[in-house]
N, C-alpha and C. Protein backbone atom coordinates (compact mmCIF):
# COMPACT_ATOMS: atom_id res chain seq x y z
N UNK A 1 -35.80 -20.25 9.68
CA UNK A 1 -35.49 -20.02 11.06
C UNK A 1 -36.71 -19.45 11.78
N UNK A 2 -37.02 -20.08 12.84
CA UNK A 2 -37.90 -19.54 13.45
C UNK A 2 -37.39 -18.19 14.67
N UNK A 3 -38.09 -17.16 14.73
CA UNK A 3 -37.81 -16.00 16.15
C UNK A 3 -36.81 -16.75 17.02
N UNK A 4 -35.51 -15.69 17.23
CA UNK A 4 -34.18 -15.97 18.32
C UNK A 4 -34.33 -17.58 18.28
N UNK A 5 -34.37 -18.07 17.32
CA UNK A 5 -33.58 -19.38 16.79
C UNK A 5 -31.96 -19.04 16.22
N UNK A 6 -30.86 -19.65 17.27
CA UNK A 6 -29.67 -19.54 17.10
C UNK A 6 -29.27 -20.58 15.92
N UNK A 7 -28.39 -19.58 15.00
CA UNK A 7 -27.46 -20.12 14.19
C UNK A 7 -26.04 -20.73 13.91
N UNK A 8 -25.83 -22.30 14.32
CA UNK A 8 -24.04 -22.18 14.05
C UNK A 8 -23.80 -21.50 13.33
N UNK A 9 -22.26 -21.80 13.83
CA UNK A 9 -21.37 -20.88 13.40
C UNK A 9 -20.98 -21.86 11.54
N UNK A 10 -21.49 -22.70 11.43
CA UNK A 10 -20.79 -23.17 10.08
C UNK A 10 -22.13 -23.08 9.08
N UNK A 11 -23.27 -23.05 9.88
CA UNK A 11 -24.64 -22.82 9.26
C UNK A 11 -24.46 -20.94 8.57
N UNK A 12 -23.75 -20.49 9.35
CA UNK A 12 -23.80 -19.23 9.38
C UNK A 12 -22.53 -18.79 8.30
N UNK A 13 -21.61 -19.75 8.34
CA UNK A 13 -20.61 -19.85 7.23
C UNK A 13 -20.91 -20.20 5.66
N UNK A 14 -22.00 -21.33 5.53
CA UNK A 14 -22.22 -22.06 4.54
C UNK A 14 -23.25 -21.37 4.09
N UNK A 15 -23.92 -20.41 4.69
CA UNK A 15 -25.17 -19.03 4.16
C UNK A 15 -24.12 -18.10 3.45
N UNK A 16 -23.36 -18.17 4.14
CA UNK A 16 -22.64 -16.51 4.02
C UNK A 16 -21.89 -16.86 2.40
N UNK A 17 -20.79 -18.21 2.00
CA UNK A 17 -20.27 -18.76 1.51
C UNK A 17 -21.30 -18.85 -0.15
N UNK A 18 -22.47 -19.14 0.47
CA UNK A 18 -23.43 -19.49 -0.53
C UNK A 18 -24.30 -18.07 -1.29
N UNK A 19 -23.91 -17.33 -0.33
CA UNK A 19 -24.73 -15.55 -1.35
C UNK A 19 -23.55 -15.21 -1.69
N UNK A 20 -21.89 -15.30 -1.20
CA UNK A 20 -21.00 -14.25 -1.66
C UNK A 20 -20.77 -15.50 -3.26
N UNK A 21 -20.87 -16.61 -3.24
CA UNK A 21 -20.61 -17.19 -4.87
C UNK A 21 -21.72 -16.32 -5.57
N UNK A 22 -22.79 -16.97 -5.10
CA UNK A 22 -23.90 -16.44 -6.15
C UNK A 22 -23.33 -15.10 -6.66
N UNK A 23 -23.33 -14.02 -5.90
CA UNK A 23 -22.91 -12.39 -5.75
C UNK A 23 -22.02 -12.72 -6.74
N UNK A 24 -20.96 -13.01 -6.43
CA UNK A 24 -19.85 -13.03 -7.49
C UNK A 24 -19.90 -13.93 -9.06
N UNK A 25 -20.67 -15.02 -9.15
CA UNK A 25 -21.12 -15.14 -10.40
C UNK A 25 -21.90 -14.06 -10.77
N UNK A 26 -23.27 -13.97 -10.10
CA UNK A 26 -23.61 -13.08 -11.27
C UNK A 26 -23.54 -11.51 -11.55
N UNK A 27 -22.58 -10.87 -10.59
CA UNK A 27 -21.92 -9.47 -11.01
C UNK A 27 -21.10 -9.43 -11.39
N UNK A 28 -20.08 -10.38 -10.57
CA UNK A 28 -18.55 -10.02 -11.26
C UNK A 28 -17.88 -11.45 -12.50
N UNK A 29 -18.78 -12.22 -12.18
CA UNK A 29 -18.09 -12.84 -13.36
C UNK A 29 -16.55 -13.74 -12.89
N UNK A 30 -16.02 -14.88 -13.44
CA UNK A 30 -14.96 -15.25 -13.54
C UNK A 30 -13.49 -14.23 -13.19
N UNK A 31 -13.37 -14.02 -14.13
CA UNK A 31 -12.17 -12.83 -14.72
C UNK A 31 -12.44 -11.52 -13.92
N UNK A 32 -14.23 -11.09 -13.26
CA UNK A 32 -14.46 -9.66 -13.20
C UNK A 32 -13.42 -8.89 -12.09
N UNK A 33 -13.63 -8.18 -11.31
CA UNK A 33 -13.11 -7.18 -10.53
C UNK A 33 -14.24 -6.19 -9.75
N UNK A 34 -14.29 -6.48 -8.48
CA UNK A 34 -15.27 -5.87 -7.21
C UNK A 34 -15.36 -4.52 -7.63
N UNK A 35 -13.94 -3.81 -8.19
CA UNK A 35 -13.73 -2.09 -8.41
C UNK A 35 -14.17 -1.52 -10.00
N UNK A 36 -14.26 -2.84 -10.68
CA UNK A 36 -14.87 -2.39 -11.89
C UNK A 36 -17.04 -2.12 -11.88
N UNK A 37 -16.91 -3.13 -10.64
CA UNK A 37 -18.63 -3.56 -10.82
C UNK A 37 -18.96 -2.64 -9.90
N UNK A 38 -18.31 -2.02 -8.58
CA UNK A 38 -18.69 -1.01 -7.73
C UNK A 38 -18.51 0.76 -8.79
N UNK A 39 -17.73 1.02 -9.48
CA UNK A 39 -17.58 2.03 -10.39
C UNK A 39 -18.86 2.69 -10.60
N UNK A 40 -18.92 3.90 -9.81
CA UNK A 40 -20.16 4.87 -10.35
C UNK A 40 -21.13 4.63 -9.03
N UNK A 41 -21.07 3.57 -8.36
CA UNK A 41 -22.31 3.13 -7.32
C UNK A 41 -22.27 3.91 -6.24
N UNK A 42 -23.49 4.45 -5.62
CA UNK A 42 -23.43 5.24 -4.27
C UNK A 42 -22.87 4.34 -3.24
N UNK A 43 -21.96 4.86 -1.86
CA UNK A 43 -21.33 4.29 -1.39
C UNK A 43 -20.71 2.78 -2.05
N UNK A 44 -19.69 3.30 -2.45
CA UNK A 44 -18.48 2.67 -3.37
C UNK A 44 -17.99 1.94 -2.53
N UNK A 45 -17.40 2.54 -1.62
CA UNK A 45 -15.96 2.16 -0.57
C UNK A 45 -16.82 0.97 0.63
N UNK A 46 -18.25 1.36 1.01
CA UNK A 46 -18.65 0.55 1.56
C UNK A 46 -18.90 -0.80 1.20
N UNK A 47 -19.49 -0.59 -0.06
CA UNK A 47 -19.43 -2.18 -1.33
C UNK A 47 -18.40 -2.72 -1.20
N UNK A 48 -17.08 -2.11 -1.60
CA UNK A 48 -16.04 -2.83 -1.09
C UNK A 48 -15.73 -3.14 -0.19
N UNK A 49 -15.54 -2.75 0.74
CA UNK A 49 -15.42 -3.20 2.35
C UNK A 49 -16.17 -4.03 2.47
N UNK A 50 -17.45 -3.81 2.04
CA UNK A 50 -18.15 -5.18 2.50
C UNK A 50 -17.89 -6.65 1.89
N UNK A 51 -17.49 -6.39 0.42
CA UNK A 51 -17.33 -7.49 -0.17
C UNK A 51 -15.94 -8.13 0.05
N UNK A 52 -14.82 -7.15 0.44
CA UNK A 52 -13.24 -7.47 0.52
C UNK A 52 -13.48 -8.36 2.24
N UNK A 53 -14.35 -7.82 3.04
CA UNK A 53 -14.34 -8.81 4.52
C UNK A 53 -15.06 -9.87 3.94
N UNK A 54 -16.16 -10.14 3.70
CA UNK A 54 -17.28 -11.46 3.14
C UNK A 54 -16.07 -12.54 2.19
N UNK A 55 -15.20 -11.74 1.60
CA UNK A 55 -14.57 -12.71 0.83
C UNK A 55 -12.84 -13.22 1.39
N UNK A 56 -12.42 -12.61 2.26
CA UNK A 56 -11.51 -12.96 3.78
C UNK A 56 -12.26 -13.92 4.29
N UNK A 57 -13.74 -13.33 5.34
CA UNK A 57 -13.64 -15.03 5.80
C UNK A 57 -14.33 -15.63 5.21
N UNK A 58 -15.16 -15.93 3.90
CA UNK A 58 -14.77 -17.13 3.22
C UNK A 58 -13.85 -17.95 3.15
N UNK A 59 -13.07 -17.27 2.46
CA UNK A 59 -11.58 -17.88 2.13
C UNK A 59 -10.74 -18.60 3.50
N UNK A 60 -10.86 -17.47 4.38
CA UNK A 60 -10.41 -18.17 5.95
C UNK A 60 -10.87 -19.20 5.93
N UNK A 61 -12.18 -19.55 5.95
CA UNK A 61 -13.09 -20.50 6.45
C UNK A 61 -12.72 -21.89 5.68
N UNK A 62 -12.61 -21.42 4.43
CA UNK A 62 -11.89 -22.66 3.38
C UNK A 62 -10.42 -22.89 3.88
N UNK A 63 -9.72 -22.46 4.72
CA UNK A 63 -8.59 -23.13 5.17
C UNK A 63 -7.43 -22.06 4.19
N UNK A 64 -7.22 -20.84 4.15
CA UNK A 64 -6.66 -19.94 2.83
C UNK A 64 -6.23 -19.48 4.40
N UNK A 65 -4.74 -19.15 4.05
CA UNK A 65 -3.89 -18.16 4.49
C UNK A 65 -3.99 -16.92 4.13
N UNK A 66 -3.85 -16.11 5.25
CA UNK A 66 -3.82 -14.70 4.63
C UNK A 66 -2.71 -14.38 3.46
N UNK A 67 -1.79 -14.88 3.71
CA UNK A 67 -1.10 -14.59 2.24
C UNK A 67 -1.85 -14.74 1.37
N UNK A 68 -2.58 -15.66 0.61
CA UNK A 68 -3.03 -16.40 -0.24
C UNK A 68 -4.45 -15.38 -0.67
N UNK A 69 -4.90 -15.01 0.71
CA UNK A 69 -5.88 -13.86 0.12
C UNK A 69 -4.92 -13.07 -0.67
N UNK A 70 -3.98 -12.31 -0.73
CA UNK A 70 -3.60 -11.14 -1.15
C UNK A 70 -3.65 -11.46 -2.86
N UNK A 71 -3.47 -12.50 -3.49
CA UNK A 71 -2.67 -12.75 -4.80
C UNK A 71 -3.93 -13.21 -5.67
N UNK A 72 -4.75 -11.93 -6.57
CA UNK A 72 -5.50 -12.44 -7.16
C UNK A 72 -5.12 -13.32 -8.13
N UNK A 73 -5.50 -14.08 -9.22
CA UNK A 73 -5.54 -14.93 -9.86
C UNK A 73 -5.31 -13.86 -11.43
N UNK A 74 -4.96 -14.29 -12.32
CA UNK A 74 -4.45 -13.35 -13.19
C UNK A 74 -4.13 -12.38 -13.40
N UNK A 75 -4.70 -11.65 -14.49
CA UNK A 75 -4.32 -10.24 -14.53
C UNK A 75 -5.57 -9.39 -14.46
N UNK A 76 -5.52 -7.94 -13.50
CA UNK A 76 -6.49 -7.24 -13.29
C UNK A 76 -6.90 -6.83 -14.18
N UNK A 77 -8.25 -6.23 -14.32
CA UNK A 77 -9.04 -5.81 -15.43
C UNK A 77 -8.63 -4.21 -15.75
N UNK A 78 -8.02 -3.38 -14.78
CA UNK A 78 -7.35 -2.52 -15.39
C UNK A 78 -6.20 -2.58 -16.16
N UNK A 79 -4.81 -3.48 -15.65
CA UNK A 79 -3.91 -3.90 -16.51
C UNK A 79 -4.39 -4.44 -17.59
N UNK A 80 -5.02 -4.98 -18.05
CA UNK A 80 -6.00 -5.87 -18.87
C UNK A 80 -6.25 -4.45 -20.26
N UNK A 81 -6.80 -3.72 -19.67
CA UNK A 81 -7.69 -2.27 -20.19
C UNK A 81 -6.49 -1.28 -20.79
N UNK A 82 -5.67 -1.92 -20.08
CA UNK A 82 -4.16 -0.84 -19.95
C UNK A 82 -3.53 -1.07 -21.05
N UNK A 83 -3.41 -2.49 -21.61
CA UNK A 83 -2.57 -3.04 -22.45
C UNK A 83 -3.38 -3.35 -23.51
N UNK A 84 -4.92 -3.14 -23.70
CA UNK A 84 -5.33 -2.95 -24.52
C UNK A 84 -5.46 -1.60 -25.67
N UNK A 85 -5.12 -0.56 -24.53
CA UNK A 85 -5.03 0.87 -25.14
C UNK A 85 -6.44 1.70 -24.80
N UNK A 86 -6.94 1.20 -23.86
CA UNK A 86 -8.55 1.39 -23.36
C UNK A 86 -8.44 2.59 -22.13
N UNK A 87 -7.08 2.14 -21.28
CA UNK A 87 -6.91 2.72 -19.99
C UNK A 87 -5.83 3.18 -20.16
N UNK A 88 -5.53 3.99 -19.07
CA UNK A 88 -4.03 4.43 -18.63
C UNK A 88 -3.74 4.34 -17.09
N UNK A 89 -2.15 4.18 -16.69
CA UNK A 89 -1.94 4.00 -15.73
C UNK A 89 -0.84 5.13 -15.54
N UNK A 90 -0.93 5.81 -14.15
CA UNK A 90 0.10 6.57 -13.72
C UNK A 90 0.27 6.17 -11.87
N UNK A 91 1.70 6.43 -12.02
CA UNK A 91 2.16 6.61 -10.41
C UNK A 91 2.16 7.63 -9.87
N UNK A 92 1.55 7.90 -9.14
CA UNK A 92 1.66 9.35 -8.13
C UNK A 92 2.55 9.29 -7.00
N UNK A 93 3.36 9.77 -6.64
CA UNK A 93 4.38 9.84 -5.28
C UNK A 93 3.61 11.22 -4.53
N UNK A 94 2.73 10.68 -3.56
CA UNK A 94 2.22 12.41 -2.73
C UNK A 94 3.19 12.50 -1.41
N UNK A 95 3.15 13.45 -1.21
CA UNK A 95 3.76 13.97 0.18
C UNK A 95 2.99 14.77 0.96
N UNK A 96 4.00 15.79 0.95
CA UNK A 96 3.28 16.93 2.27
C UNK A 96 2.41 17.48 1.40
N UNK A 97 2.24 17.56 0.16
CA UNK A 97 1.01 18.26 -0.03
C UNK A 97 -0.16 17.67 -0.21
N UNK A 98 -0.18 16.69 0.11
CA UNK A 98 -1.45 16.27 0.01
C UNK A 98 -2.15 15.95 1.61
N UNK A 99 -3.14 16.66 1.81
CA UNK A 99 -3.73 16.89 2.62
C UNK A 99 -4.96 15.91 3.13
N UNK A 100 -5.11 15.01 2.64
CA UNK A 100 -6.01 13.60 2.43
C UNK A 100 -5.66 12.81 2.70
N UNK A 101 -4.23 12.54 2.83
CA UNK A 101 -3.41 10.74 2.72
C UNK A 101 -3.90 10.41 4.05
N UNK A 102 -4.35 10.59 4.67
CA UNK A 102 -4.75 10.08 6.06
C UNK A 102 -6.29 9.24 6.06
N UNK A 103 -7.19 10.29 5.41
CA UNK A 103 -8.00 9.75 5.12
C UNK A 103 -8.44 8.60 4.12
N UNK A 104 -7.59 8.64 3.13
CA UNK A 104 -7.09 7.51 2.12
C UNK A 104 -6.94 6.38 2.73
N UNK A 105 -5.26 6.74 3.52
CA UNK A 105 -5.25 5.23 4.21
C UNK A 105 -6.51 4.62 5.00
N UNK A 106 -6.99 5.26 5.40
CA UNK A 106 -7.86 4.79 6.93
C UNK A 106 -9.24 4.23 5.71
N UNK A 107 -9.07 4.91 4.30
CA UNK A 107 -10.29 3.64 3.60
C UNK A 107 -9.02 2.51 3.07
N UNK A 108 -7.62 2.53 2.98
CA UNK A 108 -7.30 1.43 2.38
C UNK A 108 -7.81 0.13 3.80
N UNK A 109 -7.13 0.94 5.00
CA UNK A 109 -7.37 0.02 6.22
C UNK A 109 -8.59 -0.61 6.13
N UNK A 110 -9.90 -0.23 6.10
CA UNK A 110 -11.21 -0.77 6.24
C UNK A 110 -11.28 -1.09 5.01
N UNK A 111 -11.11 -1.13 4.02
CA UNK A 111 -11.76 -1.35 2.59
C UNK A 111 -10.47 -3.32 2.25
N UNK A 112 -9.62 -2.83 2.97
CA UNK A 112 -9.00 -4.31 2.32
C UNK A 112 -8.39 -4.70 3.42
N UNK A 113 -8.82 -6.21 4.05
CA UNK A 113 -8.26 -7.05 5.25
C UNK A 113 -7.00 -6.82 4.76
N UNK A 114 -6.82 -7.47 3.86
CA UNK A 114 -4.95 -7.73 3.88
C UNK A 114 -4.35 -6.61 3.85
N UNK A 115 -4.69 -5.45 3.43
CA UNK A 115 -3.63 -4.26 3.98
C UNK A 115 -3.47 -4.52 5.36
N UNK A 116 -4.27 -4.30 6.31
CA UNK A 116 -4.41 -4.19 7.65
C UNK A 116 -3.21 -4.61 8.43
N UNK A 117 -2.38 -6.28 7.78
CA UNK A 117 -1.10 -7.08 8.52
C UNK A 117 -0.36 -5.67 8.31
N UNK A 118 -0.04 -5.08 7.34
CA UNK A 118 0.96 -4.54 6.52
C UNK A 118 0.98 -3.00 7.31
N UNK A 119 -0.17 -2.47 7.28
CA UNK A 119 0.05 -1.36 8.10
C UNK A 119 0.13 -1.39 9.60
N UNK A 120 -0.19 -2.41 10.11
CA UNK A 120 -0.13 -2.88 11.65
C UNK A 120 1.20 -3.21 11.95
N UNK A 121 1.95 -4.10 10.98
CA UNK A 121 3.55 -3.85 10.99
C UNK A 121 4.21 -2.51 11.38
N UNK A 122 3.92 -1.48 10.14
CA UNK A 122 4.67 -0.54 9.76
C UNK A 122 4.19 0.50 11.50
N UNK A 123 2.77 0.57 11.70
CA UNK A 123 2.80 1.27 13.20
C UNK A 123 3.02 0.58 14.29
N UNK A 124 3.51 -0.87 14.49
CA UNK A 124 4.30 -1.11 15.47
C UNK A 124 5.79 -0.07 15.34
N UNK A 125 6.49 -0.67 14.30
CA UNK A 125 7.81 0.19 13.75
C UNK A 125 7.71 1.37 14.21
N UNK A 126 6.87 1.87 13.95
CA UNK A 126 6.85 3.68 14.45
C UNK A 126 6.81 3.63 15.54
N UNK A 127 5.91 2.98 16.43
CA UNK A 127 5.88 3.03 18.15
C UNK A 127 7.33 2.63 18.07
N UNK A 128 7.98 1.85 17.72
CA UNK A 128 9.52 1.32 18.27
C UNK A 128 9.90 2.87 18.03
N UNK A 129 9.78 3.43 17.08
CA UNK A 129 10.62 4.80 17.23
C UNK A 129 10.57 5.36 17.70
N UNK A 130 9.27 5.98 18.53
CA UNK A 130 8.63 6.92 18.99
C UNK A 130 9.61 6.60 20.33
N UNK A 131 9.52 5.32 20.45
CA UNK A 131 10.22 4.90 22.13
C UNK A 131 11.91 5.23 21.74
N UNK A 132 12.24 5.47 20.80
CA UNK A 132 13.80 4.91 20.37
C UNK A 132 14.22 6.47 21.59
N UNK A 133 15.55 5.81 22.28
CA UNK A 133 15.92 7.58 22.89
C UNK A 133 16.39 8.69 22.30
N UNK A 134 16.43 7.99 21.15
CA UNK A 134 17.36 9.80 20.08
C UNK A 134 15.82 10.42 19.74
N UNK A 135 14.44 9.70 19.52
CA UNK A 135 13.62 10.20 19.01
C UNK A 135 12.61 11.26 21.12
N UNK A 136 13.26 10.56 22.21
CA UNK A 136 12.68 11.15 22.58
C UNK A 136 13.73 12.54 23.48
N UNK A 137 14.93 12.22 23.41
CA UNK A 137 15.86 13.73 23.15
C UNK A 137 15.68 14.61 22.80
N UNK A 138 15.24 14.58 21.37
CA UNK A 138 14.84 15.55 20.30
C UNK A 138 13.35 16.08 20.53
N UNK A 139 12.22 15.24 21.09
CA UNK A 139 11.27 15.87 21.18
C UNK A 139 10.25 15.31 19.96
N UNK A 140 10.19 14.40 19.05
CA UNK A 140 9.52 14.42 18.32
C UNK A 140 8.39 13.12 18.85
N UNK A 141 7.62 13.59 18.42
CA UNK A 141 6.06 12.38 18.79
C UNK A 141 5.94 13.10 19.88
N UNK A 142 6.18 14.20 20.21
CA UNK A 142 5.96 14.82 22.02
C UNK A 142 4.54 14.79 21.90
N UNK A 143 3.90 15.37 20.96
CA UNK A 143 2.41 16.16 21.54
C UNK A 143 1.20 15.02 21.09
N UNK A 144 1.51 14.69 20.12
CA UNK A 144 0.83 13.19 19.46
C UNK A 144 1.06 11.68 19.79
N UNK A 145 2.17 11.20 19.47
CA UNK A 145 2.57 10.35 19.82
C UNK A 145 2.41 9.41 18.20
N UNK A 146 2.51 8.10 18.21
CA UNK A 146 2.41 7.51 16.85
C UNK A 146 1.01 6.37 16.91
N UNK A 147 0.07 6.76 17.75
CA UNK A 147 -1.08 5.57 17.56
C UNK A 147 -1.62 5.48 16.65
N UNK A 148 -1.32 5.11 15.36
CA UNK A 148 -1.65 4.87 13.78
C UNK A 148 -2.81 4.45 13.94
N UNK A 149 -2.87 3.43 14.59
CA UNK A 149 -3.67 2.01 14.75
C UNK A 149 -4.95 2.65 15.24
N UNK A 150 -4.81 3.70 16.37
CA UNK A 150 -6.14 3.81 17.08
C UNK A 150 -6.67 5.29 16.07
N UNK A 151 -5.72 6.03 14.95
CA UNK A 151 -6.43 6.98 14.66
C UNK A 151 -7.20 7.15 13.36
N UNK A 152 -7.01 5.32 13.01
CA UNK A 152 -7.38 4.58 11.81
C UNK A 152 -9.01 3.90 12.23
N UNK A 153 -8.61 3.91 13.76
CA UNK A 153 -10.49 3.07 13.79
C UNK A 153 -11.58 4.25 14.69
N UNK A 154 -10.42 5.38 14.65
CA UNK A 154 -11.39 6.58 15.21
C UNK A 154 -11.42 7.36 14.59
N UNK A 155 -12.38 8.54 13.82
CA UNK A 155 -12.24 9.07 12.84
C UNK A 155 -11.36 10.87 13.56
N UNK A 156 -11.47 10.69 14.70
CA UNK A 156 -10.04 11.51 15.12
C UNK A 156 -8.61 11.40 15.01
N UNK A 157 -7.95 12.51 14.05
CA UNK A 157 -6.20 12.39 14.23
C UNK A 157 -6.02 13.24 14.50
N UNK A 158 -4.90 13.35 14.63
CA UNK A 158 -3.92 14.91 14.91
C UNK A 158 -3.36 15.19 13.37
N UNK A 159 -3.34 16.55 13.26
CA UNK A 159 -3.50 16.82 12.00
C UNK A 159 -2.32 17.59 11.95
C-alpha cells in the first residue's frame, strides 16, 4: 500500500481473515483454546478481547450467525484437563458479597461478543422494570436508575 491509499472493505476482510488463521494455527492449534494460550500473559483480558472480536467478524464475514459463534466445536481444554484428573472444576454462586461482580461482568461484556446479545436482553428487562409502576411506588431505581448498558461502556457505576 502506498501513503492514505484506501483499503476495501473485503481487502481489509481477507487481511484480517488471513493473520487471525495463521494466529490460530500456529498458537492455538486445532483442538487449542485462546484462555489456555493467553494464561500467564501481560494483559490477558485484552488478548482476548482482541482475539474473541477478530474471530466474530471473521466468522460474520463468512456468513456465521451469531448463534453459531457461541458453540465451540468439541470439548474445552479445561473439561478435557478435568476428566483427565489434571484440573478441577467448581461453581461459585456470588452475591452481595462480592464486591467485583460489576467489574467482572463489564470484562465478560468486552472480552466476548456473544455475551453482549445476552446481557443487552437481560438490561432491556430491567429498564421494563424500572418503568413497571409497583417498581416506581416503592421507590426503587430512584437515585440510579438501571442503565446496565451505559455503565458497562463507561467505567463509571453507582456502587
Amino acid at each position: 500500500l502506498k501513503p492514505n491509499e484506501q483499503v476495501s472493505a473485503q481487502s481489509r476482510h481477507d487481511l484480517l481473515q488471513c493473520v487471525f488463521q495463521q494466529y490460530h494455527y500456529k498458537f492455538i492449534g486445532p483442538d487449542g483454546d485462546i484462555h489456555c494460550v493467553a494464561k500467564g500473559m501481560p494483559r490477558i483480558e485484552a488478548l482476548i478481547n482482541t482475539y474473541n472480536n477478530v474471530r466474530t467478524e471473521v466468522l460474520r464475514a463468512q456468513g456465521a450467525h451469531l448463534d453459531s459463534l457461541i458453540a465451540y466445536k468439541g470439548v474445552s481444554t479445561l473439561v478435557r484437563e478435568a476428566r483427565a484428573g489434571h484440573a478441577g472444576i467448581f461453581v461459585q454462586f456470588a452475591g452481595q458479597g462480592s464486591s467485583d461482580y460489576f467489574v467482572q461482568l463489564r470484562t465478560l461484556y468486552h472480552s466476548y461478543p456473544t455475551v453482549r446479545r445476552l446481557v443487552s436482553h437481560v438490561a432491556s428487562r430491567l429498564v421494563e422494570q424500572e418503568t413497571a409502576n409497583e417498581a416506581r411506588a416503592l421507590g426503587f431505581f430512584k437515585q440510579h436508575g438501571m442503565d446496565i448498558i451505559s455503565w458497562l461502556k463507561h467505567t463509571q457505576h453507582p456502587s
